[in-house]
N, C-alpha and C. Protein backbone atom coordinates (compact mmCIF):
# COMPACT_ATOMS: atom_id res chain seq x y z
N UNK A 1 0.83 -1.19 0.00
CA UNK A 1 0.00 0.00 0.00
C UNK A 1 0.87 1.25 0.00
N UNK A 2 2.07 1.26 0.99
CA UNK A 2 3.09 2.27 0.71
C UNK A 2 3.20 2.61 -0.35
N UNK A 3 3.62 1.74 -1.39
CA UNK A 3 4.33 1.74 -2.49
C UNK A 3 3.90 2.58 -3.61
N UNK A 4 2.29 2.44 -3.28
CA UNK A 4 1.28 2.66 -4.23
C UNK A 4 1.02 4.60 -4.01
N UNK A 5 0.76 4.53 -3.23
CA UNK A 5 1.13 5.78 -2.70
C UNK A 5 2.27 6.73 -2.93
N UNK A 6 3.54 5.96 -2.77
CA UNK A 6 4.52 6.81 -3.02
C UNK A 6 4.80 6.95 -4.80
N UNK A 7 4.39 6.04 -5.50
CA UNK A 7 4.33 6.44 -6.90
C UNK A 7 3.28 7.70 -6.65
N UNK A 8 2.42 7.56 -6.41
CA UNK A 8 1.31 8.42 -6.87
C UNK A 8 1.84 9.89 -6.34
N UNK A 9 2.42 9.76 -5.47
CA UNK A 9 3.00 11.17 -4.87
C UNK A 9 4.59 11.52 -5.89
N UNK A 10 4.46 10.39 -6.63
CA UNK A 10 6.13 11.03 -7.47
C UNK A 10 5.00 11.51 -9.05
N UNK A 11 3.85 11.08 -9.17
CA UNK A 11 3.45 11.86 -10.87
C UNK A 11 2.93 13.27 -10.45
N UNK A 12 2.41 13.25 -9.09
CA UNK A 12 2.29 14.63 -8.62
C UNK A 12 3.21 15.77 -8.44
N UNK A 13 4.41 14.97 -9.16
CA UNK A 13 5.81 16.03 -8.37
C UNK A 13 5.21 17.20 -9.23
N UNK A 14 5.93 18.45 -8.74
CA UNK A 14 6.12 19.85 -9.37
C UNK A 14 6.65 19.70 -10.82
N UNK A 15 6.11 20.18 -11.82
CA UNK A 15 6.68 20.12 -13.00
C UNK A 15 7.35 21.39 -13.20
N UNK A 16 8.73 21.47 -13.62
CA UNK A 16 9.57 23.12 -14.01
C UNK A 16 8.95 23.49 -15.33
N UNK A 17 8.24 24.53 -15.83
CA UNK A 17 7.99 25.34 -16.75
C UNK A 17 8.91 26.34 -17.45
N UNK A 18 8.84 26.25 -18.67
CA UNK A 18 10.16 26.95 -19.32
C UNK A 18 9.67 28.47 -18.88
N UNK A 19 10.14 29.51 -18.91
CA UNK A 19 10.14 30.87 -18.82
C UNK A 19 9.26 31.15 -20.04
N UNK A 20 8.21 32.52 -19.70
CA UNK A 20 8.43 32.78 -20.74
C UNK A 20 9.21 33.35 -22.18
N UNK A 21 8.65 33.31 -22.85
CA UNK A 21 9.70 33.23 -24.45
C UNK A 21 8.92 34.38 -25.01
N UNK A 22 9.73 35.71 -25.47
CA UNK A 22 9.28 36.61 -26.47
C UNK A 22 10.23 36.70 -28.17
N UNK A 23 9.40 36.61 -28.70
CA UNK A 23 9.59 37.18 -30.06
C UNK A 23 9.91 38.44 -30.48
N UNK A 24 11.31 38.92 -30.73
CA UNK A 24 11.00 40.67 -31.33
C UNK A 24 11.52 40.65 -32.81
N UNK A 25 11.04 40.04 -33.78
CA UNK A 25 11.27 39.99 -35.04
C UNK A 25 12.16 38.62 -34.83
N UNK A 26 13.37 38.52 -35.89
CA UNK A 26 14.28 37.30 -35.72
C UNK A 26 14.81 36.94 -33.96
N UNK A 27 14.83 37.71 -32.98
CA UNK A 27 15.41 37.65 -31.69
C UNK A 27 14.48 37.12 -31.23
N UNK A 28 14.81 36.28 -30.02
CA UNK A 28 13.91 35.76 -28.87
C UNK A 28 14.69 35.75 -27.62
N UNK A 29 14.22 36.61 -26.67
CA UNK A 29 14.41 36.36 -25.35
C UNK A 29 13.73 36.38 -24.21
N UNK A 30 13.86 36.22 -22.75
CA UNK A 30 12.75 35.51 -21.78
C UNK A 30 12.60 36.72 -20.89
N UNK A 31 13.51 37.84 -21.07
CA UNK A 31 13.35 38.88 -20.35
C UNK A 31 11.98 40.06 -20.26
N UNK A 32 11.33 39.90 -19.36
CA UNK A 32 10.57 40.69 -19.69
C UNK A 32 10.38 41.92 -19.90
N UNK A 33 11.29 42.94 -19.56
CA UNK A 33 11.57 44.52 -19.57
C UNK A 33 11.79 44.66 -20.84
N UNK A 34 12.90 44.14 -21.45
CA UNK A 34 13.20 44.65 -23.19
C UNK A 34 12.24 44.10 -23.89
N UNK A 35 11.57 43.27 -23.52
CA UNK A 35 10.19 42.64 -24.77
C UNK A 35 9.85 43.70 -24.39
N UNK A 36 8.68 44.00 -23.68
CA UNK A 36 7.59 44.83 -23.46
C UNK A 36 8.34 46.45 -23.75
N UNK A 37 9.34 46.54 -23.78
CA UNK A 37 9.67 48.07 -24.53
C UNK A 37 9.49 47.77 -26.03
N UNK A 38 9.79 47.01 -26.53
CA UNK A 38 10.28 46.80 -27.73
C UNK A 38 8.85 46.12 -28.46
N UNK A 39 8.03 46.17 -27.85
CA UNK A 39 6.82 45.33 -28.22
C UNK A 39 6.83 43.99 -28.92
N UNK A 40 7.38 43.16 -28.24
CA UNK A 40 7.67 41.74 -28.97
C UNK A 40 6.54 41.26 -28.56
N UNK A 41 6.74 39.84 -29.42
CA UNK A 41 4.87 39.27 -29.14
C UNK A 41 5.23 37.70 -27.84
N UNK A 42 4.61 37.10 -27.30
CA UNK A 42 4.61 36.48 -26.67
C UNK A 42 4.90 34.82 -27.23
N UNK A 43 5.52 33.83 -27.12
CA UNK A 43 5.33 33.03 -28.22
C UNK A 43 4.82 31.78 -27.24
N UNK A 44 3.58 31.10 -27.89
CA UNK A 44 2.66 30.39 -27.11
C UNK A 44 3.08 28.71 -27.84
N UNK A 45 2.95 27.61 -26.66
CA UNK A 45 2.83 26.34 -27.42
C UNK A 45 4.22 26.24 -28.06
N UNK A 46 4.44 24.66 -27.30
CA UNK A 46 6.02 24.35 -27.72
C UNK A 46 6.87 25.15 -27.12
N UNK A 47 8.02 24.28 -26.76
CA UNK A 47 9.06 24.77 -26.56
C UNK A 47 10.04 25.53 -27.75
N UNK A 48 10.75 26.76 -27.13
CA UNK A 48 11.57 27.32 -28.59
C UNK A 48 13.05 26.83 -27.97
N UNK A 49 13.91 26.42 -29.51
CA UNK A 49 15.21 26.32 -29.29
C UNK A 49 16.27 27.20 -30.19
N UNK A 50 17.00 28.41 -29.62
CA UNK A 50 17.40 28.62 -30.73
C UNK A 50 18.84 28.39 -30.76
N UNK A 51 19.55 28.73 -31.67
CA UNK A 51 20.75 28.03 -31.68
C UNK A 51 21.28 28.79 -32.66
N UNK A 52 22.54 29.48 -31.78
CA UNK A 52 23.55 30.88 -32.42
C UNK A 52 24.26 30.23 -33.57
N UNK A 53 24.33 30.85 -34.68
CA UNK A 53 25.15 30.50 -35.68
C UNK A 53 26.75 31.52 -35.74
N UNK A 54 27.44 30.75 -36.30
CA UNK A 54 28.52 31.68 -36.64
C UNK A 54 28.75 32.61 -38.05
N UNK A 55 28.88 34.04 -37.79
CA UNK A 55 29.34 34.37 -39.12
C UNK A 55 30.87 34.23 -39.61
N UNK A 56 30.60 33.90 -41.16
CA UNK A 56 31.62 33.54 -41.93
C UNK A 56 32.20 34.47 -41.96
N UNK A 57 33.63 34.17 -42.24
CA UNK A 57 35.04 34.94 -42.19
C UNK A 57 35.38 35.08 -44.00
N UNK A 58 34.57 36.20 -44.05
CA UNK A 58 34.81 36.53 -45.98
C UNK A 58 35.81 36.96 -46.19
N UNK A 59 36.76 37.57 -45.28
CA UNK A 59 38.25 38.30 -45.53
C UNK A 59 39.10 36.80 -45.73
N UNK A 60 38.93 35.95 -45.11
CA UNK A 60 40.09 34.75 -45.50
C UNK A 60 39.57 33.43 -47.00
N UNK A 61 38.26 33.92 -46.69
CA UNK A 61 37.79 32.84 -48.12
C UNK A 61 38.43 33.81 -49.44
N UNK A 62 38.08 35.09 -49.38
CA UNK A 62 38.93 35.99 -50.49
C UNK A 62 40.13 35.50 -50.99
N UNK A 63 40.88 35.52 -49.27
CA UNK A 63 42.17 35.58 -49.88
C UNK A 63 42.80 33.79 -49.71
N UNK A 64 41.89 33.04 -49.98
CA UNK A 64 42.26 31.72 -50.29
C UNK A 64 42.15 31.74 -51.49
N UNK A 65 40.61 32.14 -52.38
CA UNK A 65 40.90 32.07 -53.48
C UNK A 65 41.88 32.95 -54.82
N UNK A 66 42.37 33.91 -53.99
CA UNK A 66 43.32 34.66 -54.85
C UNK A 66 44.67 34.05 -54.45
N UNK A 67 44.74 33.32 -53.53
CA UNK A 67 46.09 32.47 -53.31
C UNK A 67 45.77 31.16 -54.44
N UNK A 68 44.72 30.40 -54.42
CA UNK A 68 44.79 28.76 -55.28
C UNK A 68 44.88 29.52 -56.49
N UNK A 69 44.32 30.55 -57.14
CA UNK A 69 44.45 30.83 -58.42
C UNK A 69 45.73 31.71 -58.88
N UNK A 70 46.42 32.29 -58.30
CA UNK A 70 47.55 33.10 -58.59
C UNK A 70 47.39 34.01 -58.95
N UNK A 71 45.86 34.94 -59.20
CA UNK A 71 45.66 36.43 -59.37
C UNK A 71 44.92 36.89 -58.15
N UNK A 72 45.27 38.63 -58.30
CA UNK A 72 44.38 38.86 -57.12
C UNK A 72 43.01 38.36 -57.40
N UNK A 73 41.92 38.77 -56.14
CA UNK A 73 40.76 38.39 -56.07
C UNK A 73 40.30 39.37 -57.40
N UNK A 74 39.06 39.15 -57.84
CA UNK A 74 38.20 39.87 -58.84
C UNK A 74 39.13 40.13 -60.01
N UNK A 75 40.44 39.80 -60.25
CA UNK A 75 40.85 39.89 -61.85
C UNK A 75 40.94 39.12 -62.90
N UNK A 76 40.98 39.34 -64.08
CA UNK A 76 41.17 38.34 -64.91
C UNK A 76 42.00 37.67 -65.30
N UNK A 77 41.59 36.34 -65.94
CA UNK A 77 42.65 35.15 -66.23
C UNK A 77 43.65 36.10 -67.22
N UNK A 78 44.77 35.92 -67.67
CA UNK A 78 46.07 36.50 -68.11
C UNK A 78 45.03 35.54 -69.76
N UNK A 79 44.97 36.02 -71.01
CA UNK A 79 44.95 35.77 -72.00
C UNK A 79 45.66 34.22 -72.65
N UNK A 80 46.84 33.85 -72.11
CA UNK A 80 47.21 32.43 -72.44
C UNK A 80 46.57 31.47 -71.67
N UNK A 81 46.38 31.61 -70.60
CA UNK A 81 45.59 30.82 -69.65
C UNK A 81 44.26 30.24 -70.21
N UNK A 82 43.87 31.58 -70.49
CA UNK A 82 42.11 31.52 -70.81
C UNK A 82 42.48 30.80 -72.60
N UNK A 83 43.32 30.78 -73.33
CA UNK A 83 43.33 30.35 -74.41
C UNK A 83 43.71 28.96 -74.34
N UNK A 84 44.68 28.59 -73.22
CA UNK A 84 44.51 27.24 -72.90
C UNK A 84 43.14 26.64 -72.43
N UNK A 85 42.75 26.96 -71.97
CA UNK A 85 41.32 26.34 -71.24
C UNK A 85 40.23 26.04 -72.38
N UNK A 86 40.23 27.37 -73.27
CA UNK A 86 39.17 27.45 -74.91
C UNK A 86 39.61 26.28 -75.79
N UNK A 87 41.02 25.76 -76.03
CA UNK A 87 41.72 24.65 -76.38
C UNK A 87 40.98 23.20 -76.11
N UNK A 88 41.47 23.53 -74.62
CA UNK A 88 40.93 21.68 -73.72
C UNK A 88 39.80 22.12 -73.89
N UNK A 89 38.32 23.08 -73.45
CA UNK A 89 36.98 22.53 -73.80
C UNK A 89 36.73 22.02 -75.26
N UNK A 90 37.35 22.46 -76.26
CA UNK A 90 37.15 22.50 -77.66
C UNK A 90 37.24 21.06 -77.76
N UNK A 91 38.71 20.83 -77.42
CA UNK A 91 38.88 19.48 -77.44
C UNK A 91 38.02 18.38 -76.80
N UNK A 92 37.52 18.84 -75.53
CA UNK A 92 36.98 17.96 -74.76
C UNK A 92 34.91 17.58 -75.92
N UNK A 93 34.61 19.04 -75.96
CA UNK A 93 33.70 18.91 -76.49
C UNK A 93 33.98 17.90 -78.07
N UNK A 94 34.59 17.90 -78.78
CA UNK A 94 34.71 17.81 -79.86
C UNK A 94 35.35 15.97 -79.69
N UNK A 95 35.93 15.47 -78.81
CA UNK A 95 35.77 13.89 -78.52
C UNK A 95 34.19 13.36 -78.28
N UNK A 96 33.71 14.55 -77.20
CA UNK A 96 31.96 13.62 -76.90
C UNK A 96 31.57 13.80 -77.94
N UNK A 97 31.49 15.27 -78.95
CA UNK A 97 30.56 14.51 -80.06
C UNK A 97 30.99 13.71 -81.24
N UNK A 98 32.43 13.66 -81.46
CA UNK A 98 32.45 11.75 -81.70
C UNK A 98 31.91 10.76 -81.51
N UNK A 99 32.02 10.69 -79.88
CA UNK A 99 31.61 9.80 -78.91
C UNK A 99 30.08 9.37 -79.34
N UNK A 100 29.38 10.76 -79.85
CA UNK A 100 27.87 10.63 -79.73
C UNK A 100 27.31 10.26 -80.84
N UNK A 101 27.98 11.02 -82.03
CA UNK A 101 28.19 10.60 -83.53
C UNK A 101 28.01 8.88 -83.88
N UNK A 102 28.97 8.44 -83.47
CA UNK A 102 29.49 7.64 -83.42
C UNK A 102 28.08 6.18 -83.08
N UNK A 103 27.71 7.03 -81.33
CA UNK A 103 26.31 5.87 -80.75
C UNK A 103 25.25 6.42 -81.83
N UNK A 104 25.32 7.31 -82.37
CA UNK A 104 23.73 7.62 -83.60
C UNK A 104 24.31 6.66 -84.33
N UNK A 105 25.34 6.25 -85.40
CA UNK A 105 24.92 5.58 -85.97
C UNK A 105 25.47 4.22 -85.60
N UNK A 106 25.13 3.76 -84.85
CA UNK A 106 25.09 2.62 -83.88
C UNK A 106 23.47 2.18 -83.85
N UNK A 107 23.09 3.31 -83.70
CA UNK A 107 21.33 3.08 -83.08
C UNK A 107 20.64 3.54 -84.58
N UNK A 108 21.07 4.03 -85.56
CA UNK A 108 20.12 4.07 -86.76
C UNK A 108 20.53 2.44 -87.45
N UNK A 109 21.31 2.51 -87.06
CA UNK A 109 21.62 0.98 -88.00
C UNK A 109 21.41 -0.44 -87.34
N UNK A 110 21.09 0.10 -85.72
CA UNK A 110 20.00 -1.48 -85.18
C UNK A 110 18.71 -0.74 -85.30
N UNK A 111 18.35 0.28 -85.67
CA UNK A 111 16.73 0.77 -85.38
C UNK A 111 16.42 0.38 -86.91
N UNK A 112 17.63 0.06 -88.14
CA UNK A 112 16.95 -0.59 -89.59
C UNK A 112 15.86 0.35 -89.66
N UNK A 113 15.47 1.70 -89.97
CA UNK A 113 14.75 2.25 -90.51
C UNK A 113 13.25 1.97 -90.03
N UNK A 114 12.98 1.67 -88.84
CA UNK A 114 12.31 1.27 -88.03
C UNK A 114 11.30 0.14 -87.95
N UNK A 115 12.51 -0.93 -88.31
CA UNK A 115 12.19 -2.25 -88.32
C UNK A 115 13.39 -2.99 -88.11
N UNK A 116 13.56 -2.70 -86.69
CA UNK A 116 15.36 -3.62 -86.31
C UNK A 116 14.84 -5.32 -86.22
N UNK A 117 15.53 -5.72 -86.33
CA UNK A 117 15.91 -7.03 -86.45
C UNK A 117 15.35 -8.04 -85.33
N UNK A 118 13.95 -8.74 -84.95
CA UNK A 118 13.49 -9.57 -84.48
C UNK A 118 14.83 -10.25 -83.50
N UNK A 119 14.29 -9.95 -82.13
CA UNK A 119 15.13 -11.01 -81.48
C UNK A 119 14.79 -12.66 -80.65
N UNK A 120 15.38 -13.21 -80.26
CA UNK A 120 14.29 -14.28 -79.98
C UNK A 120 13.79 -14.69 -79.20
N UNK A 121 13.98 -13.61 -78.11
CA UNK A 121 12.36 -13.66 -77.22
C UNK A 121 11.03 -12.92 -78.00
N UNK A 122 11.69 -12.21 -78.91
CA UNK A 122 10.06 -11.09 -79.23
C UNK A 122 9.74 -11.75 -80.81
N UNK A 123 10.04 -12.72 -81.08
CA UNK A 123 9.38 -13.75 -81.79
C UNK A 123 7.86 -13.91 -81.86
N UNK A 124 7.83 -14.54 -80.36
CA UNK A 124 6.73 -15.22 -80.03
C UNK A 124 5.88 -13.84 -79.15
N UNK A 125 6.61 -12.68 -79.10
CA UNK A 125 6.09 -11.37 -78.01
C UNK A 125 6.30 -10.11 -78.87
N UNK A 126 5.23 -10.21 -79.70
CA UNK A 126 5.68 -8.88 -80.13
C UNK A 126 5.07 -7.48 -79.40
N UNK A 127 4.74 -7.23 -78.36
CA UNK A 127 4.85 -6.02 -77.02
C UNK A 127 6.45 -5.83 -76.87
N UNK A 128 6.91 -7.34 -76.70
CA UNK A 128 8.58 -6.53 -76.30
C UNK A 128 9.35 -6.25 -77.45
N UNK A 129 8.77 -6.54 -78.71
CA UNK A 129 9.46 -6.14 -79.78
C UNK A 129 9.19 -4.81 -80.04
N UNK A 130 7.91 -4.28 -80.09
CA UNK A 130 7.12 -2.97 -79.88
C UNK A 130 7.94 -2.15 -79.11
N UNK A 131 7.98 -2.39 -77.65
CA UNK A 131 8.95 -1.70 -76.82
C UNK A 131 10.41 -1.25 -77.19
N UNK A 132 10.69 -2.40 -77.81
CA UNK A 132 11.84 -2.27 -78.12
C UNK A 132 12.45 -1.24 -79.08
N UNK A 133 12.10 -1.37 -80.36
CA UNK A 133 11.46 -0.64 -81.43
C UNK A 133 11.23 1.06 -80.48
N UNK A 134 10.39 1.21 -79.48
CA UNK A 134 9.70 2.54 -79.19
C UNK A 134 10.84 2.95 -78.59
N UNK A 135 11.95 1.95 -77.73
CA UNK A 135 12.94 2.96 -77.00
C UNK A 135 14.22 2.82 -78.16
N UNK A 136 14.52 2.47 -78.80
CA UNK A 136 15.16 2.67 -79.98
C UNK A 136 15.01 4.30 -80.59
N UNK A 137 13.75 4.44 -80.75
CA UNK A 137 13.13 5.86 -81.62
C UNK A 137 13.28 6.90 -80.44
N UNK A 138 13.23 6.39 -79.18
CA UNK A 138 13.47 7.45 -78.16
C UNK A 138 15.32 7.59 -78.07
N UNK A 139 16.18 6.83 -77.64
CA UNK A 139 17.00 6.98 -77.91
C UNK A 139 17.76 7.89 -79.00
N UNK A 140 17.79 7.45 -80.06
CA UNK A 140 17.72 8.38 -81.06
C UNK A 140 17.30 9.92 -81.40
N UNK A 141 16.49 9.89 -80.55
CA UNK A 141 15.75 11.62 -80.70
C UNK A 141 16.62 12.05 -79.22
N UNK A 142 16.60 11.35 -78.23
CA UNK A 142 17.83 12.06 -77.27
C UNK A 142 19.55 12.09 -77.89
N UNK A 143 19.54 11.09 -78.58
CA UNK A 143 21.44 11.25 -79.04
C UNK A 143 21.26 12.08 -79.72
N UNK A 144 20.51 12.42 -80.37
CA UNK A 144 20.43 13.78 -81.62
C UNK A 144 20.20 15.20 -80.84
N UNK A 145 19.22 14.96 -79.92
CA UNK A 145 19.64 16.08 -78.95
C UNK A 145 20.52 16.74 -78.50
N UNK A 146 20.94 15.17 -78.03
CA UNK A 146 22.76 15.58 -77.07
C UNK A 146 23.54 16.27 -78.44
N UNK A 147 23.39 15.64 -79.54
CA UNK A 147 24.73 16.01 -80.53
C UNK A 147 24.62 17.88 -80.85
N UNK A 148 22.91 18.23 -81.09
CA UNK A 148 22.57 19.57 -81.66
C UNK A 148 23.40 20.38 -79.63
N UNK A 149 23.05 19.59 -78.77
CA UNK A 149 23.54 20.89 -77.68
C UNK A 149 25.09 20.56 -77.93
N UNK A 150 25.90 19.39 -77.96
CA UNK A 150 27.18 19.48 -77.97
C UNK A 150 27.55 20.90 -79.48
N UNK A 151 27.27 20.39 -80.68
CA UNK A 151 27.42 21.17 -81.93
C UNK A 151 27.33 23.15 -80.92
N UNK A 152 26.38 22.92 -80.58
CA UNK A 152 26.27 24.84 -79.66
C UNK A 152 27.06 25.04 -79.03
N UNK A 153 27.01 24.30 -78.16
CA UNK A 153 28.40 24.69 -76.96
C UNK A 153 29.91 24.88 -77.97
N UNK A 154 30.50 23.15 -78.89
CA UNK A 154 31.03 23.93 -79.53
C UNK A 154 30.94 25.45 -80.28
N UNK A 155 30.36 25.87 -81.20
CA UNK A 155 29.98 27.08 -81.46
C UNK A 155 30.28 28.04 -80.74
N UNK A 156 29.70 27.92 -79.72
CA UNK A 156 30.63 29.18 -78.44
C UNK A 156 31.92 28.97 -78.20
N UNK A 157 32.32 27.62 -77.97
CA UNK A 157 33.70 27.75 -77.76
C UNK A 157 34.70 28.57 -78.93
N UNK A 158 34.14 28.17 -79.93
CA UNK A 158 35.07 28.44 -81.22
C UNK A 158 34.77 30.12 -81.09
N UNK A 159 33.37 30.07 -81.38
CA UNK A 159 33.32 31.64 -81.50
C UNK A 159 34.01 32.62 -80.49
N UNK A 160 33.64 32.35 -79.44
CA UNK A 160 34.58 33.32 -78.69
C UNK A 160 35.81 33.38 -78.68
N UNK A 161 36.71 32.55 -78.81
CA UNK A 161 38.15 32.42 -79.19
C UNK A 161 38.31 33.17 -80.48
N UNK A 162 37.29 33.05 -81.43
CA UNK A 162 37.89 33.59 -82.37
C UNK A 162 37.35 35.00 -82.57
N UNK A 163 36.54 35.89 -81.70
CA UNK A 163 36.27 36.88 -80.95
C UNK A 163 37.57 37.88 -80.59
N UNK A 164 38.57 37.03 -80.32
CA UNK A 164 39.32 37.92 -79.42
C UNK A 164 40.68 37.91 -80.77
């Protein structure tokens, strides 16, 4: 019977209540004198947690990146630099659309003019021959995609190089 009792006298304990919490735009604090000057609003329901952030140190990110690159901050690449770089994209662009060239006619010449070549599950299934056939024609209209944005990008590359 003790026992029973003394639980019942521990859910009765005193519960601690947070302070109240004011709002004055982004700030929150529990003081009541500077709220009520400042007319902050009261903030009801739930507990608030806030949690100080640090501001970033923009004077040393500056001068990291004018150290990895070897000019000051905000100037421009030196003219050989930037003509090396117009070089390697040219180049780089101008392997993928090989690369892409190359899978078009890969895929016009199993898509046979859009009747590729029966395989021998879709014999007896022609849905997966259908399918097959439909992502063939999709394929194709994306590699031709890719090739018309590679062809642009080249275009800029060239053009602006030959801009200057």
């Amino acid at each position: 019977m003790f026992c029973t009792l003394a639980g019942l006298g521990a859910l009765h304990a005193p519960v601690w209540a947070q302070d109240r919490i004011y709002r004055c735009g982004n700030e929150y604090t529990n003081n009541v004198t500077p709220a009520q000057a400042k007319n902050c609003k009261l903030v009801e329901g739930g507990n608030v947690t806030v949690v100080q952030g640090i501001k970033p140190k923009a004077a040393k990110a500056g001068a990291a990146a004018s150290a990895t690159s070897g000019t000051p901050a905000g100037s421009k690449v030196d003219a050989a630099e930037q003509k090396s770089r117009d070089s390697d994209a040219r180049l780089i662009l101008q392997s993928e659309l090989a690369k892409a060239e190359s899978r078009q006619a890969e895929l016009l010449k199993e898509f046979n003019n859009g009747e590729p070549e029966k395989l021998g599950s879709e014999v007896r299934n022609h849905q997966k021959y259908l399918d097959r056939v439909a992502e063939l024609k999709a394929s194709l209209a994306r590699n031709e995609s890719d090739m018309a944005g590679i062809r642009r990008e080249l275009g800029r590359v060239t053009g602006s190089t030959a801009a200057r």
